[in-house]
PDB file of N, CA and C in Angstrom:
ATOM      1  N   UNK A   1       0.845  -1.174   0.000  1.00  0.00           N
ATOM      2  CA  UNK A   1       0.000   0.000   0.000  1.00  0.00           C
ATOM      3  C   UNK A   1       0.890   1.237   0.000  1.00  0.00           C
ATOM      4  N   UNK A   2       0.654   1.940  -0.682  1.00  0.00           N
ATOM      5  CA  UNK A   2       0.972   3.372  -0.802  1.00  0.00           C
ATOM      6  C   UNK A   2       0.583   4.603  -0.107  1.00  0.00           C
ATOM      7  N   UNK A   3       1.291   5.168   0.415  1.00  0.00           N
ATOM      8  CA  UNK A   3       0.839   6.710   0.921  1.00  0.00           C
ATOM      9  C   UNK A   3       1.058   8.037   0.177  1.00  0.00           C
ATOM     10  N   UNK A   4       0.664   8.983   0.454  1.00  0.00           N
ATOM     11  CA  UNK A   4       1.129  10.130  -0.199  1.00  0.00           C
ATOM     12  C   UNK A   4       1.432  11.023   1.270  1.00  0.00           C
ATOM     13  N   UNK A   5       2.809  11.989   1.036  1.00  0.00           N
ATOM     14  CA  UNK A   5       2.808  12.323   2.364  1.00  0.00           C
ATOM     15  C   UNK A   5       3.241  13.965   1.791  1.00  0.00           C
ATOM     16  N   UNK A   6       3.214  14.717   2.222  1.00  0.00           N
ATOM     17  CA  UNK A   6       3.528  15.883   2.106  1.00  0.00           C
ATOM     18  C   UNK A   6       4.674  16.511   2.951  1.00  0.00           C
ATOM     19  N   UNK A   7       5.711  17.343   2.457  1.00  0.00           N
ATOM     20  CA  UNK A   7       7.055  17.221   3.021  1.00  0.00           C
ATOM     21  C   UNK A   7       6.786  18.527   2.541  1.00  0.00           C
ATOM     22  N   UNK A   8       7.827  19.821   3.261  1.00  0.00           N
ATOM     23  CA  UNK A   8       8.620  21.268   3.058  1.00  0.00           C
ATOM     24  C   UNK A   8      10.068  20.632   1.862  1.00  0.00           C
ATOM     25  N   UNK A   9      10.194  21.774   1.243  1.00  0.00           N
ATOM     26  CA  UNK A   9      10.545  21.386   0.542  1.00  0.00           C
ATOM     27  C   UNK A   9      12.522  21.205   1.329  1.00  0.00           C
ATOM     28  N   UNK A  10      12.698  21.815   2.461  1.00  0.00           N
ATOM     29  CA  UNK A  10      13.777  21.671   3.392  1.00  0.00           C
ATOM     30  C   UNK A  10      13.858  20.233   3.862  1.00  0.00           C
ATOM     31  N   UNK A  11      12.723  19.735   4.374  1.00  0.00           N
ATOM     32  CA  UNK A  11      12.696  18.430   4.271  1.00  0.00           C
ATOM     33  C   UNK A  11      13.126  17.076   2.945  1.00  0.00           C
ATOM     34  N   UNK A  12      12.349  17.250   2.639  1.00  0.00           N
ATOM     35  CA  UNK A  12      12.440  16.251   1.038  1.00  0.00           C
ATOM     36  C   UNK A  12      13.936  16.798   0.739  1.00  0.00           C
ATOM     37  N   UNK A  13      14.774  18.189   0.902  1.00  0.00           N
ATOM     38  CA  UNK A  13      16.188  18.155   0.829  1.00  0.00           C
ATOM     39  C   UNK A  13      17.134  17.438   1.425  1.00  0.00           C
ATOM     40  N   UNK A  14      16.728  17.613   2.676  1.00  0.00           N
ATOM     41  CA  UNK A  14      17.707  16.808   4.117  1.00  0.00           C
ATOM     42  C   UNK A  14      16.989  15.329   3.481  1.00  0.00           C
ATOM     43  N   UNK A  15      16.409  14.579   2.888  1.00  0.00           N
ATOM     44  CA  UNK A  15      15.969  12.998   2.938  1.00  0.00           C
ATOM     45  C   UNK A  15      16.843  13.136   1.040  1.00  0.00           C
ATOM     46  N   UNK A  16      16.631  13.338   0.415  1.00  0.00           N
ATOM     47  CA  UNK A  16      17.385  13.284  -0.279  1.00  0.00           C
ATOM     48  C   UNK A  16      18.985  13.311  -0.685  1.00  0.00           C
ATOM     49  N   UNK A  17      19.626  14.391   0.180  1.00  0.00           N
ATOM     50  CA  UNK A  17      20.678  14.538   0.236  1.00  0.00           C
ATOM     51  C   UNK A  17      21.614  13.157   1.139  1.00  0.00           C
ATOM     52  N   UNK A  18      20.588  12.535   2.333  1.00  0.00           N
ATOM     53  CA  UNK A  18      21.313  11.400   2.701  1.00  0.00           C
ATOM     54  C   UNK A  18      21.049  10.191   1.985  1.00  0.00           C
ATOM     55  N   UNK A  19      20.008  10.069   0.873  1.00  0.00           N
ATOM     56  CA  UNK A  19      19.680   8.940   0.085  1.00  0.00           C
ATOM     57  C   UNK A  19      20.588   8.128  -0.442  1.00  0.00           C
ATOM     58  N   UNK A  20      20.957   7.088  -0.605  1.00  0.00           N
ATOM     59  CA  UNK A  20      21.664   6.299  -1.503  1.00  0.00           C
ATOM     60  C   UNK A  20      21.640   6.347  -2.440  1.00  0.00           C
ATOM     61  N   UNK A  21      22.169   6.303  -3.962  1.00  0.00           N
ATOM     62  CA  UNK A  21      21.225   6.268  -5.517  1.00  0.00           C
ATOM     63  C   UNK A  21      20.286   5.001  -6.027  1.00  0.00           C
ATOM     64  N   UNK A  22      20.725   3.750  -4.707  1.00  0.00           N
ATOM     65  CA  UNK A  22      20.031   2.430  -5.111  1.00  0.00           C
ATOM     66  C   UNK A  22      19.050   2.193  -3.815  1.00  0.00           C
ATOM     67  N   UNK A  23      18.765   3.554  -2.860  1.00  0.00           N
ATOM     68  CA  UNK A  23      17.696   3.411  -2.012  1.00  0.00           C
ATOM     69  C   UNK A  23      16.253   4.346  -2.356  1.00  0.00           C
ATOM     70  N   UNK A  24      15.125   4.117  -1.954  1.00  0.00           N
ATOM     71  CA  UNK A  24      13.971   4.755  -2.783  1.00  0.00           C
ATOM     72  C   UNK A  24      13.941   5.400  -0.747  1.00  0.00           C
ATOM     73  N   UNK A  25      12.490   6.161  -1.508  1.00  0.00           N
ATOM     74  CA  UNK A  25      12.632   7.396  -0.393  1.00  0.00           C
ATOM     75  C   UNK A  25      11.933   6.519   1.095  1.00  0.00           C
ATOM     76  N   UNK A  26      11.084   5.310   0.388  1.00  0.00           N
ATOM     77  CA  UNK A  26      10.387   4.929   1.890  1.00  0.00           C
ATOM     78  C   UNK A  26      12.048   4.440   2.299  1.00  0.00           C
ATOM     79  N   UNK A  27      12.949   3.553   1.964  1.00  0.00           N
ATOM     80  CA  UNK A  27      13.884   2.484   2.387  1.00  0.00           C
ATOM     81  C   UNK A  27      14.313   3.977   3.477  1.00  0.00           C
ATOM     82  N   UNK A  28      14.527   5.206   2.948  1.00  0.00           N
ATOM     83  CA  UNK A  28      15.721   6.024   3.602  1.00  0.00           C
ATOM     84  C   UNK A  28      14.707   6.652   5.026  1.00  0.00           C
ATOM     85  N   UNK A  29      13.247   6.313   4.654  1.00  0.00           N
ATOM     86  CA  UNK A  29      12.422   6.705   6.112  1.00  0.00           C
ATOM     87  C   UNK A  29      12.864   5.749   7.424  1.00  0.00           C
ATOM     88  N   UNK A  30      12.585   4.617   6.661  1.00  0.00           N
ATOM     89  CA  UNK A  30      12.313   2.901   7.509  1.00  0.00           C
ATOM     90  C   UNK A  30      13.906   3.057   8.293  1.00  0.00           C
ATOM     91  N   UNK A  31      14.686   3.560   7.792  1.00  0.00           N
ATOM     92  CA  UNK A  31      16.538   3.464   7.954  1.00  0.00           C
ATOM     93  C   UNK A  31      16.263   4.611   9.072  1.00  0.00           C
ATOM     94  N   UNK A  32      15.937   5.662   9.048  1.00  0.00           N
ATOM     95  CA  UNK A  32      16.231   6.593   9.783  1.00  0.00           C
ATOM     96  C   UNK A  32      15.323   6.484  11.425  1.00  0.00           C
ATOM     97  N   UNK A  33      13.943   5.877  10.979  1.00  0.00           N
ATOM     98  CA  UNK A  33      13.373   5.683  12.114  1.00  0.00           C
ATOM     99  C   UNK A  33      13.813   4.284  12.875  1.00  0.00           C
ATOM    100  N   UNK A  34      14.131   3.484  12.074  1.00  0.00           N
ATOM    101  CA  UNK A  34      14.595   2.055  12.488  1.00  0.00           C
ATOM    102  C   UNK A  34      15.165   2.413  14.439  1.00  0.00           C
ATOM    103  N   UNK A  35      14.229   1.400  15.166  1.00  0.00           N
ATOM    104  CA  UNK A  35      15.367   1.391  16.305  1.00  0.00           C
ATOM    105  C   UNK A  35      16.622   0.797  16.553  1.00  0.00           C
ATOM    106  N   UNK A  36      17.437   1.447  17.114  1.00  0.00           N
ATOM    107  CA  UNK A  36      18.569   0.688  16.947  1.00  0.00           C
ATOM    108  C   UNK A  36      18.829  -0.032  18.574  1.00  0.00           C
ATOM    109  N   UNK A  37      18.637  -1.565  18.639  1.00  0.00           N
ATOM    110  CA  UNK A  37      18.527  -2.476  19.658  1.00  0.00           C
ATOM    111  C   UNK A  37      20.007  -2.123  20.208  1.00  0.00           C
ATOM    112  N   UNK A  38      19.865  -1.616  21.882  1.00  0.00           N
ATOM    113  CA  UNK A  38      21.405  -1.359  22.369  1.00  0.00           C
ATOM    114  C   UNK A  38      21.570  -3.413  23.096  1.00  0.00           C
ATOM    115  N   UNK A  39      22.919  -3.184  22.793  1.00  0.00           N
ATOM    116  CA  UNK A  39      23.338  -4.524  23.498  1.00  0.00           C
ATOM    117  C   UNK A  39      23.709  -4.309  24.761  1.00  0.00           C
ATOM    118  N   UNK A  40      23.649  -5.499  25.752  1.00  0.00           N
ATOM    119  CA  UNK A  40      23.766  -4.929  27.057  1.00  0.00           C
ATOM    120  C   UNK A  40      25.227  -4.867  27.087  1.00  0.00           C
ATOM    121  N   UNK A  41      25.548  -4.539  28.447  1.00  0.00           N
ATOM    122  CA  UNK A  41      26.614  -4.270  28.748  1.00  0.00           C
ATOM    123  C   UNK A  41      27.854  -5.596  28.855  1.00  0.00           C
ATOM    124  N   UNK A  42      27.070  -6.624  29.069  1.00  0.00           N
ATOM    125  CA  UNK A  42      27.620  -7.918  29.257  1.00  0.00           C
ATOM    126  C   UNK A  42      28.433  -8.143  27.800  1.00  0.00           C
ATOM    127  N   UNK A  43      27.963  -8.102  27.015  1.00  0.00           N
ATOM    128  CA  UNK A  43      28.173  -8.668  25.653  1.00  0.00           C
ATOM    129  C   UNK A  43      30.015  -8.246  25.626  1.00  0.00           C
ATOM    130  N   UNK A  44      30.294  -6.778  26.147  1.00  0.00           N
ATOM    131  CA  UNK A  44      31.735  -5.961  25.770  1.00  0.00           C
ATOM    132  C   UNK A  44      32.365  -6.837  27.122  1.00  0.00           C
ATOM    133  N   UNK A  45      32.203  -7.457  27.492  1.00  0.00           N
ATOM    134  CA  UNK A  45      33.234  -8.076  28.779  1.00  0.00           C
ATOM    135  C   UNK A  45      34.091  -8.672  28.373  1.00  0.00           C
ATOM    136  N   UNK A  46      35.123  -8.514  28.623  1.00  0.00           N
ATOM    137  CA  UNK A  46      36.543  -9.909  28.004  1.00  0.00           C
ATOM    138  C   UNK A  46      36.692  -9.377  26.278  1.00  0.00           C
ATOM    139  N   UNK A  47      36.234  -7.934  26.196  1.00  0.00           N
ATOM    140  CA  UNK A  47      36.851  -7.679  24.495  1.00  0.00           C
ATOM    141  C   UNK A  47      38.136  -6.633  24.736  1.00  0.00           C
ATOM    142  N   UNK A  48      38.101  -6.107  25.724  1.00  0.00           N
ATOM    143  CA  UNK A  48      39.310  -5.216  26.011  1.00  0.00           C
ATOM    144  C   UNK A  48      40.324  -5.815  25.124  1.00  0.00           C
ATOM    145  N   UNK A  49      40.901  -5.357  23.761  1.00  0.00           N
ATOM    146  CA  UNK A  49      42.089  -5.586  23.245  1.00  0.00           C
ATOM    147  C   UNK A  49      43.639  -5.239  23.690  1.00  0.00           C
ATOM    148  N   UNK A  50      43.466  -4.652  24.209  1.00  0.00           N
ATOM    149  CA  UNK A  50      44.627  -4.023  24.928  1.00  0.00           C
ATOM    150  C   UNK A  50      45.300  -5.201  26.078  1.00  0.00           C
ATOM    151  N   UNK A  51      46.275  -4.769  26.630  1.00  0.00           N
ATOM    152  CA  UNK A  51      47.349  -5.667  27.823  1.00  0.00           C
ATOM    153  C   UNK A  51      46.769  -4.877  29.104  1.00  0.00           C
ATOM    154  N   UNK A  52      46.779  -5.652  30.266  1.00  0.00           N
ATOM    155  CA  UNK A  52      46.449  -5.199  31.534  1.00  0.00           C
ATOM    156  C   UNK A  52      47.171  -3.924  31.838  1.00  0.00           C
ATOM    157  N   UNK A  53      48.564  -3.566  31.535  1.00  0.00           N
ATOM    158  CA  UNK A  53      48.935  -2.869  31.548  1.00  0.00           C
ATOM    159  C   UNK A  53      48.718  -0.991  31.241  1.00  0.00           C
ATOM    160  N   UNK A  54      47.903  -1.480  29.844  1.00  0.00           N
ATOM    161  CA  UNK A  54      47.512  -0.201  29.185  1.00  0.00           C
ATOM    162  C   UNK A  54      46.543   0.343  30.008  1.00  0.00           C
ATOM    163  N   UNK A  55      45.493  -1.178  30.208  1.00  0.00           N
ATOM    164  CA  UNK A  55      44.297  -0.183  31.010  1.00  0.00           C
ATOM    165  C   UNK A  55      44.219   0.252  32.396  1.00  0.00           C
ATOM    166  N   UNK A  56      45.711  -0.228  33.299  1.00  0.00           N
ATOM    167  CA  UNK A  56      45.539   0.072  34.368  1.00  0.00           C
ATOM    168  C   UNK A  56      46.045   1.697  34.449  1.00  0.00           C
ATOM    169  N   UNK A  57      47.058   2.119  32.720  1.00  0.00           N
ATOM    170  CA  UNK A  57      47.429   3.477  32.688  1.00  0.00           C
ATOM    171  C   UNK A  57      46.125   4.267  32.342  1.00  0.00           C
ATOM    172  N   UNK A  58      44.997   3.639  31.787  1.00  0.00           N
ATOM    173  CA  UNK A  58      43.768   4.508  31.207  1.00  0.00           C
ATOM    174  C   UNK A  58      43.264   4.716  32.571  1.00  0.00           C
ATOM    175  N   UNK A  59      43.265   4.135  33.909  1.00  0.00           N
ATOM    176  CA  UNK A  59      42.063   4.013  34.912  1.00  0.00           C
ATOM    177  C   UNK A  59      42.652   4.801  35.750  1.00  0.00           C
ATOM    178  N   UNK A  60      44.301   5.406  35.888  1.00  0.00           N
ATOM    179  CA  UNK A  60      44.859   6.314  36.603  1.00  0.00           C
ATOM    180  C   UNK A  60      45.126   7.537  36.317  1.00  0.00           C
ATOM    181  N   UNK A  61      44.811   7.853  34.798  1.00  0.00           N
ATOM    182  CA  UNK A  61      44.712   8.643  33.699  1.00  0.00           C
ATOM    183  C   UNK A  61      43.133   9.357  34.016  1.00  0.00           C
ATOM    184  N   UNK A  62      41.922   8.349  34.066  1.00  0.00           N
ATOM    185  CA  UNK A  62      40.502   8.966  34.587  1.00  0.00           C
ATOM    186  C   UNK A  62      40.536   9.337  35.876  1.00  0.00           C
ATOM    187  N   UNK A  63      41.309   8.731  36.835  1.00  0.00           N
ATOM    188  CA  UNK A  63      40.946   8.933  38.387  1.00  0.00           C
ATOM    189  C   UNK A  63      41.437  10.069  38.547  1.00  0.00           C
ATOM    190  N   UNK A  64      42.990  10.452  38.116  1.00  0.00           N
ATOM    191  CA  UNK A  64      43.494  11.720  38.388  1.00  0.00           C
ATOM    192  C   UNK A  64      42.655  12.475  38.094  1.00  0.00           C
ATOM    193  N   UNK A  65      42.054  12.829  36.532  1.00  0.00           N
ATOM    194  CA  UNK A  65      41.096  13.843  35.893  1.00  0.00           C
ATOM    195  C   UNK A  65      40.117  13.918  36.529  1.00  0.00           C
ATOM    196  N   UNK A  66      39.220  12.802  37.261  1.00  0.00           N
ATOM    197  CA  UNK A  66      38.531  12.885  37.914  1.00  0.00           C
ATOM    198  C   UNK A  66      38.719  14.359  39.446  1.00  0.00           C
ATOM    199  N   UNK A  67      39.719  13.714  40.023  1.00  0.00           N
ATOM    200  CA  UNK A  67      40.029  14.350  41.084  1.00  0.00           C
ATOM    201  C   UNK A  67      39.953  16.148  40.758  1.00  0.00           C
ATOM    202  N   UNK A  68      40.854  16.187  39.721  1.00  0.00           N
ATOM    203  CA  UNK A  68      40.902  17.887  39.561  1.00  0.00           C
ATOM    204  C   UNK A  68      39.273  18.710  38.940  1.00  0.00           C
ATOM    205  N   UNK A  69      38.632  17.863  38.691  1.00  0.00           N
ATOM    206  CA  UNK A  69      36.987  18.029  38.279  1.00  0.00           C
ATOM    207  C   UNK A  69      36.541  18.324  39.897  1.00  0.00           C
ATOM    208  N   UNK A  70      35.947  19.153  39.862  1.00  0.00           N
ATOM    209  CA  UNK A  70      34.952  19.333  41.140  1.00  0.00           C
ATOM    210  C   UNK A  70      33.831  19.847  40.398  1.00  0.00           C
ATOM    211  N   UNK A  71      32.547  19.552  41.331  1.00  0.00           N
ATOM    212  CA  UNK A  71      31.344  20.116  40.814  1.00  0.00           C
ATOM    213  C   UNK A  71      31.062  21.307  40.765  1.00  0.00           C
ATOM    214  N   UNK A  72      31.397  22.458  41.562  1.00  0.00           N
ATOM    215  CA  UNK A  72      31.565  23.628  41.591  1.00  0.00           C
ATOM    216  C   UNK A  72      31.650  24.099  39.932  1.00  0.00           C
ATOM    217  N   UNK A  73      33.108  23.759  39.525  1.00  0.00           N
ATOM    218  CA  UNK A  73      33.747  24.006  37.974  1.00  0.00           C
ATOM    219  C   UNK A  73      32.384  24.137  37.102  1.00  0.00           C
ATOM    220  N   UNK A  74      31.830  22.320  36.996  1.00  0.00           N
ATOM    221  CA  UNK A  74      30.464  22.588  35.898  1.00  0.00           C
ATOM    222  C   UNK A  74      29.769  23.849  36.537  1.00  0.00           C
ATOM    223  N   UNK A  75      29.072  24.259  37.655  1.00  0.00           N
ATOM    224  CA  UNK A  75      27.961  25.590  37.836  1.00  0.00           C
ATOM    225  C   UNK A  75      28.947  26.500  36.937  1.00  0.00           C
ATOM    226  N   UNK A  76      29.879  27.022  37.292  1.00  0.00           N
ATOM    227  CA  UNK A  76      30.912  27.767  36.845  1.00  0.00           C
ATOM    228  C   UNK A  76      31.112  27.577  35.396  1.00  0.00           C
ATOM    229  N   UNK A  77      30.815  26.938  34.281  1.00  0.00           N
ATOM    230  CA  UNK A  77      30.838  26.231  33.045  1.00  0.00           C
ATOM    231  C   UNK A  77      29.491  27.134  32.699  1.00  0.00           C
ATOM    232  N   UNK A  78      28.337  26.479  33.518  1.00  0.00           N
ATOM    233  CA  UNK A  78      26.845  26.419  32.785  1.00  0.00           C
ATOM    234  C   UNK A  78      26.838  28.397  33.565  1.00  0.00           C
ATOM    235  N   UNK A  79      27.149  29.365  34.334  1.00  0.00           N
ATOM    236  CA  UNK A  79      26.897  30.460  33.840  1.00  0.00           C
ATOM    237  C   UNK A  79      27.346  31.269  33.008  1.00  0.00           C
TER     238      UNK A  79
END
């Protein structure tokens, strides 16, 4: 079944301009609204590519940054 839908012509630009040349205009709707299923968190366990080493430099690398962050700073940011 077919619809007819009425679009600005700013619209029908932005859906065109991301189109494929071998996708039609419903495929580029269905694509854009499509949900995208998050995987849980479990799934990334045991993919760390890296050596124990690297990530124990990434986790002392966040903690420090952490430390010099105070909440104060963000209010101070957002006026």
């Amino acid at each position: 079944m077919t619809k007819v839908i009425s679009l600005s012509d700013n619209a029908y630009g932005r859906i065109k301009s991301i189109k494929a040349e071998s996708e039609s205009f419903s495929d580029v709707v269905i694509r854009l609204t499509e949900k995208k299923i998050k995987k849980p968190i479990t799934d990334f366990f045991g993919k760390w590519p890296g050596g124990t080493e690297e990530l124990n430099r990434i986790e002392r690398i966040l903690k420090e940054d952490r430390k010099k962050f105070k909440t104060r700073d963000i209010h101070e940011l957002l006026s």
